[in-house]
N, C-alpha and C. Protein backbone atom coordinates (compact mmCIF):
# COMPACT_ATOMS: atom_id res chain seq x y z
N UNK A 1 0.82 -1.19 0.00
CA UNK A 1 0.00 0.00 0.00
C UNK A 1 0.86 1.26 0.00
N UNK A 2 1.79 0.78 0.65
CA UNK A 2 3.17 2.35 0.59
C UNK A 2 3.17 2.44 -0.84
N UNK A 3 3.62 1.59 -1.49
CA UNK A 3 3.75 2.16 -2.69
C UNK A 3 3.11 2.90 -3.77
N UNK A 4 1.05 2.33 -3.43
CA UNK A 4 0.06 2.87 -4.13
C UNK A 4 0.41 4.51 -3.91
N UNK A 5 0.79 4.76 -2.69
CA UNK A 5 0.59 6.07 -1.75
C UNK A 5 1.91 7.07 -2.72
N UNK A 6 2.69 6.36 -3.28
CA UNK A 6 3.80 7.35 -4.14
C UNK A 6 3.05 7.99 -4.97
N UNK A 7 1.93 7.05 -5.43
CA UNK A 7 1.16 8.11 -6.63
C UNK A 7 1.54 8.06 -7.96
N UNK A 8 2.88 7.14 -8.31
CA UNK A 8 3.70 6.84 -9.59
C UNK A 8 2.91 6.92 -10.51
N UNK A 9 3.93 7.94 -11.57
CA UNK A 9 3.49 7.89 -13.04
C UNK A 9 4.10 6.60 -13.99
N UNK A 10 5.31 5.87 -13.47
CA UNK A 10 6.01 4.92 -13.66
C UNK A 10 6.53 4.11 -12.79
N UNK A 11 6.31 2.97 -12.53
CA UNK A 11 7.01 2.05 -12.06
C UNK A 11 7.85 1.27 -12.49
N UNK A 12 9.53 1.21 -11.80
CA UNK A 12 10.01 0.40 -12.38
C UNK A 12 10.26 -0.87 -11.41
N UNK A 13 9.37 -1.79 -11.09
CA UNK A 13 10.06 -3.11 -10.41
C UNK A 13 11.45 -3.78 -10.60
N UNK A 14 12.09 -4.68 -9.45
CA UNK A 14 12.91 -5.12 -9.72
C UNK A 14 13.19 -6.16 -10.83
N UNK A 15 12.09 -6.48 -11.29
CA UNK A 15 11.80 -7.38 -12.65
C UNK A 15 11.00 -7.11 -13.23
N UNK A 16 11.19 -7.71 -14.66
CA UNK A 16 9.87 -6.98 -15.85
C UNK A 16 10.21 -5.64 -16.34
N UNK A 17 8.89 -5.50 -17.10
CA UNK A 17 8.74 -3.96 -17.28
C UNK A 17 8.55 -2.92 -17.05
N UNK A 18 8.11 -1.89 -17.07
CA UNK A 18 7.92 -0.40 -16.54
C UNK A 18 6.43 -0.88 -16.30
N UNK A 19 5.88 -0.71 -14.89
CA UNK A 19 3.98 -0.65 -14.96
C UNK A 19 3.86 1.03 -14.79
N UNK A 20 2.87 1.37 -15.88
CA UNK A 20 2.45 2.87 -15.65
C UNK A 20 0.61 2.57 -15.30
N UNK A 21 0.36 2.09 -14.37
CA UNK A 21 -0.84 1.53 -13.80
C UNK A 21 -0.63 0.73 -12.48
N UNK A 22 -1.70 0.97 -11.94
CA UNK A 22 -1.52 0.10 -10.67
C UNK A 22 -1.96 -1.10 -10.31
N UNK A 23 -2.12 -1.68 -11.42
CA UNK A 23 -2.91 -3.27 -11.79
C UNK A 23 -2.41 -4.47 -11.22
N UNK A 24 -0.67 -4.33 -11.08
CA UNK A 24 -0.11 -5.67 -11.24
C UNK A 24 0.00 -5.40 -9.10
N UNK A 25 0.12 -3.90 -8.45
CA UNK A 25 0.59 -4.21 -7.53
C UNK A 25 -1.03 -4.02 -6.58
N UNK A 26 -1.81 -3.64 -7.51
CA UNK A 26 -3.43 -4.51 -6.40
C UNK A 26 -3.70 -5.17 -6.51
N UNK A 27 -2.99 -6.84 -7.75
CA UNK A 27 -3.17 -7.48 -7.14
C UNK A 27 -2.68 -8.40 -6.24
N UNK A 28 -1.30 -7.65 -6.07
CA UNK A 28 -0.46 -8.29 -5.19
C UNK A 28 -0.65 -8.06 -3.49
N UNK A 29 -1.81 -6.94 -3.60
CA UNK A 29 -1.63 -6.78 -2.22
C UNK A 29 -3.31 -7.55 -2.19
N UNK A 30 -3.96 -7.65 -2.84
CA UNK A 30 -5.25 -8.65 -2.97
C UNK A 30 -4.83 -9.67 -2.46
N UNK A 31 -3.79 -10.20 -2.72
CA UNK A 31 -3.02 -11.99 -2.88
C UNK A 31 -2.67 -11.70 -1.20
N UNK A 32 -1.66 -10.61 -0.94
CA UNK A 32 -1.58 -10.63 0.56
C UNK A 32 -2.66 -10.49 1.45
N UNK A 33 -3.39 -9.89 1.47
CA UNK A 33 -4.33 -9.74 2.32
C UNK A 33 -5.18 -11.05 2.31
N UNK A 34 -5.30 -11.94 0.97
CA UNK A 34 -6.25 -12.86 1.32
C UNK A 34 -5.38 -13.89 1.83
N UNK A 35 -3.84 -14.06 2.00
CA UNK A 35 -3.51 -15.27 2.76
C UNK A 35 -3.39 -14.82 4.09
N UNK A 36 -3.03 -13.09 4.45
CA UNK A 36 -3.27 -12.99 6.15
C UNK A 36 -4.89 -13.18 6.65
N UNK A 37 -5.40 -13.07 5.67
CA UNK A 37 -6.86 -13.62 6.15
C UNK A 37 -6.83 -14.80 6.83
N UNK A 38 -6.75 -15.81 5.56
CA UNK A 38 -6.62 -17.27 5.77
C UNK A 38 -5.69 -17.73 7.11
N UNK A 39 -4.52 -16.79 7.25
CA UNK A 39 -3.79 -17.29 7.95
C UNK A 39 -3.36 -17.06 9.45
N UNK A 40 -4.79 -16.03 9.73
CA UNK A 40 -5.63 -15.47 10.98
C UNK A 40 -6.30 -16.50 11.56
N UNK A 41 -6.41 -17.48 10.65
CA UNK A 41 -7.84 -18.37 10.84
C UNK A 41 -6.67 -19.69 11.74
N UNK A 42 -5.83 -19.75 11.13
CA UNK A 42 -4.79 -21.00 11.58
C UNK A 42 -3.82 -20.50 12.48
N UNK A 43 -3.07 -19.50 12.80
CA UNK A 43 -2.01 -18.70 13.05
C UNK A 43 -2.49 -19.39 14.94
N UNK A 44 -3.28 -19.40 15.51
CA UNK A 44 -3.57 -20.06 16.86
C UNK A 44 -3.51 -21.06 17.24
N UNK A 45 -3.30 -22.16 15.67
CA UNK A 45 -3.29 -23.44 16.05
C UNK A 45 -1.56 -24.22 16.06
N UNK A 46 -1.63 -25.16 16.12
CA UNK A 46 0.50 -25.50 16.12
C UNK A 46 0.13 -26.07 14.88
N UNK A 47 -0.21 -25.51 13.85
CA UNK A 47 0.16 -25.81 12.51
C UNK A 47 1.38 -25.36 12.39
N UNK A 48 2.12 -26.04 11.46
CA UNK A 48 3.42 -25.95 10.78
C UNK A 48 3.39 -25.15 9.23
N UNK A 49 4.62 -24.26 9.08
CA UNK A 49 4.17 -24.06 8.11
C UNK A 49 4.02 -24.46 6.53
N UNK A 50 4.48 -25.57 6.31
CA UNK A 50 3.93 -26.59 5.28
C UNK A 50 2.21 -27.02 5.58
N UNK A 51 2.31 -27.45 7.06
CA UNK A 51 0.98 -27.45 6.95
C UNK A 51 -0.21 -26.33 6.59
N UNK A 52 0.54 -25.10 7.06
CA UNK A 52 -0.43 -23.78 6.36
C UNK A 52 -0.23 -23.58 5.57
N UNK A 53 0.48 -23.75 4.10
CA UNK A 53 0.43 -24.05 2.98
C UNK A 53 -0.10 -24.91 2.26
N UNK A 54 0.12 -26.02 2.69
CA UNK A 54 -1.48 -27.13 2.48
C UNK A 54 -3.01 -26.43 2.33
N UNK A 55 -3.01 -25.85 3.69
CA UNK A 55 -4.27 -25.43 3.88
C UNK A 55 -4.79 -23.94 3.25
N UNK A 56 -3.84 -23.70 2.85
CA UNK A 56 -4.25 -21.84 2.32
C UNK A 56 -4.47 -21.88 0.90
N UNK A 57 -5.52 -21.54 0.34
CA UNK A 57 -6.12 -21.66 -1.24
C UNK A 57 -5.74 -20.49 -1.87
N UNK A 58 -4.66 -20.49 -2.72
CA UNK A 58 -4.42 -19.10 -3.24
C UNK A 58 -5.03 -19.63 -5.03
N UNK A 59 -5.39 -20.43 -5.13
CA UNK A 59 -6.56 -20.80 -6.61
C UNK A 59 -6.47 -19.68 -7.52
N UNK A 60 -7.71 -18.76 -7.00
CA UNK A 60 -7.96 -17.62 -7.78
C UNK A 60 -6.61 -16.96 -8.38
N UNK A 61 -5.81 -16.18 -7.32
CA UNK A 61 -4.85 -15.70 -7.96
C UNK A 61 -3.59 -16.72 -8.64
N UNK A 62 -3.56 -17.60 -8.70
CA UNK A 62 -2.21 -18.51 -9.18
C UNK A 62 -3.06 -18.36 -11.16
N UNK A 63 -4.62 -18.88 -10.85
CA UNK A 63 -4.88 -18.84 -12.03
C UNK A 63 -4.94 -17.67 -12.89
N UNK A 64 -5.03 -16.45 -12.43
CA UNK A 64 -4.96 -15.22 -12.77
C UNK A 64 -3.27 -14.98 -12.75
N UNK A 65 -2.72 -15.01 -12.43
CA UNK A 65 -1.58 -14.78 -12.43
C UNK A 65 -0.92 -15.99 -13.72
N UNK A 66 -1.14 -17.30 -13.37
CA UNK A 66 0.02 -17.95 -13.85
C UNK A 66 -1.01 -18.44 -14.82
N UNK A 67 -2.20 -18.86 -15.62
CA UNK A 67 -3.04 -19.31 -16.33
C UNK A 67 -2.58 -20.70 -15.99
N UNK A 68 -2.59 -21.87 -17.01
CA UNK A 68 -2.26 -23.27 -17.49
C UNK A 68 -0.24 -23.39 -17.37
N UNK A 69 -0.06 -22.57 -17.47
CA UNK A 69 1.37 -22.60 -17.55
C UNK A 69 1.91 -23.46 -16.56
N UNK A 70 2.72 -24.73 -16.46
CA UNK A 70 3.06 -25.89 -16.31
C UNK A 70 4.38 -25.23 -15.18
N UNK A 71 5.37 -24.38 -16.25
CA UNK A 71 6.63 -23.97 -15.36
C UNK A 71 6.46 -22.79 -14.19
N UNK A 72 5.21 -21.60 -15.08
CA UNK A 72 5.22 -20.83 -14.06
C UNK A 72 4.22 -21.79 -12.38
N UNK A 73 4.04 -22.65 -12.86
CA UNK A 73 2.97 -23.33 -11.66
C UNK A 73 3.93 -23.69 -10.50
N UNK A 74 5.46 -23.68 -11.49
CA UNK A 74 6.21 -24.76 -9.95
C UNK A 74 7.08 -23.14 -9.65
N UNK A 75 6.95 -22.01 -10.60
CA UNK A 75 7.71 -20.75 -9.67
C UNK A 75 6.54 -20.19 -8.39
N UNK A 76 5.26 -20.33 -9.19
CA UNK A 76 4.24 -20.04 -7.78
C UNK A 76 4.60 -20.52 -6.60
N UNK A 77 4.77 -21.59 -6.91
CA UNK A 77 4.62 -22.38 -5.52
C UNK A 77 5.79 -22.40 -4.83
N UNK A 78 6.68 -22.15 -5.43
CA UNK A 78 8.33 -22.25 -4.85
C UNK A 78 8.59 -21.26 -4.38
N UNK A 79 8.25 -20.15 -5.37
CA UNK A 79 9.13 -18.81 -4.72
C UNK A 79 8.00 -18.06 -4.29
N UNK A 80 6.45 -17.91 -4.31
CA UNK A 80 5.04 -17.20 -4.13
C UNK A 80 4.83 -17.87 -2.88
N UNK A 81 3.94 -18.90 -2.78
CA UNK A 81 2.92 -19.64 -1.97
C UNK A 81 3.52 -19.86 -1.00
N UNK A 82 4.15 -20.87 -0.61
CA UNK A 82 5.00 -20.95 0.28
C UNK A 82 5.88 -20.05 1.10
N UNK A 83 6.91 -19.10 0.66
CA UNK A 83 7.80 -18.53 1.54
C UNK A 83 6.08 -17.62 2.10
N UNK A 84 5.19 -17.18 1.26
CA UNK A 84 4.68 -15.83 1.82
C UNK A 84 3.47 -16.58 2.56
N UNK A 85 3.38 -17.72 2.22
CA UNK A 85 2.59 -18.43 4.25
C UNK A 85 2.96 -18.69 5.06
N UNK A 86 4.25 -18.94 4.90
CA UNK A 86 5.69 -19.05 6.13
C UNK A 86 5.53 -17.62 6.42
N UNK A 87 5.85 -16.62 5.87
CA UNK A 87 6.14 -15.47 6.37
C UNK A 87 4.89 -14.81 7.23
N UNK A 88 3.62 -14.96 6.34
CA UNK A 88 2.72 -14.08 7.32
C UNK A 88 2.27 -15.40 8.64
N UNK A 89 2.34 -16.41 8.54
CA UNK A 89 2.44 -17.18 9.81
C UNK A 89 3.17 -16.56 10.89
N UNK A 90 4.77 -16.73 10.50
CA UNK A 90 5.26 -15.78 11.62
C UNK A 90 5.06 -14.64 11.76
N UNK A 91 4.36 -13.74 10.93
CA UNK A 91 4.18 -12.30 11.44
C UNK A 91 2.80 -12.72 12.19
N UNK A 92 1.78 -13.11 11.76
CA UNK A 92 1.34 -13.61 12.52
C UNK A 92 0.86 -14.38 14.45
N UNK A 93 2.14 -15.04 14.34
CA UNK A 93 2.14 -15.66 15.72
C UNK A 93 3.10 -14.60 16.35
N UNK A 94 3.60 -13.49 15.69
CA UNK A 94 4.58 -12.15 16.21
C UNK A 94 5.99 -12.79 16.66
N UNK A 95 6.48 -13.75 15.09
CA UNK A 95 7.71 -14.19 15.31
C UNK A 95 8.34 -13.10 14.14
N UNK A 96 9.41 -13.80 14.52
CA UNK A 96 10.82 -13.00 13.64
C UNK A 96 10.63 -13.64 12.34
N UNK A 97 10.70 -12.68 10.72
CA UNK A 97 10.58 -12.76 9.56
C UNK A 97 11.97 -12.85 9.13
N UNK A 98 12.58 -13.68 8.60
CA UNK A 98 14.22 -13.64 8.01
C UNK A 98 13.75 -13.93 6.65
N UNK A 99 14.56 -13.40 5.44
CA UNK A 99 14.71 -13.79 4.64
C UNK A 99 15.45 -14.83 4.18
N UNK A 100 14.80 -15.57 3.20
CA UNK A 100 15.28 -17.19 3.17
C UNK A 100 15.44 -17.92 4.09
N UNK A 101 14.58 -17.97 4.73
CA UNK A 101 14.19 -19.15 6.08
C UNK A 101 13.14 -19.53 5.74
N UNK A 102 12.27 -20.89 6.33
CA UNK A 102 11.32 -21.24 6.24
C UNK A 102 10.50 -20.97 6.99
């Protein structure tokens, strides 16, 4: 949301192209908000976080995002789904967030 708040006439992400719209990053914060949803719902229980990845349906956006695509299906899940239900888990249970940890 910080970033909506710059107001950009151009964006340049660390990958890709220039977005001059704010399309690609509402729906990235859509995608966040609906796994801290989901992960409000579990975050009390001693789920693990593979197991809250199991359990968290990110459907909608993988298919919007990645369509049928076979390779982008295993970057979703590798570098998307996973680290960012690990992550809001521990923000969640108000643990420590490291990068590249599980």
């Amino acid at each position: 949301k910080q970033i909506l708040a710059l107001d950009f006439a151009v964006l340049a992400p660390g990958h890709g192209s220039a977005m001059r719209d704010t399309g690609y990053v509402d729906r990235l914060i859509a995608m966040l908000t609906d796994v801290r949803t989901q992960i409000d719902l579990l975050s009390h229980t001693t789920i693990d976080a593979a197991g809250a990845a199991e359990r968290v349906n990110q459907d909608a956006a993988r298919k919007a995002l990645i369509g049928d695509d076979p390779w982008l299906e295993i970057w979703f899940k590798s570098y998307w789904h996973a680290p960012i239900v690990s992550s809001a888990l521990r923000e969640a249970r108000g643990e420590e967030i490291r990068q590249g940890s599980n």
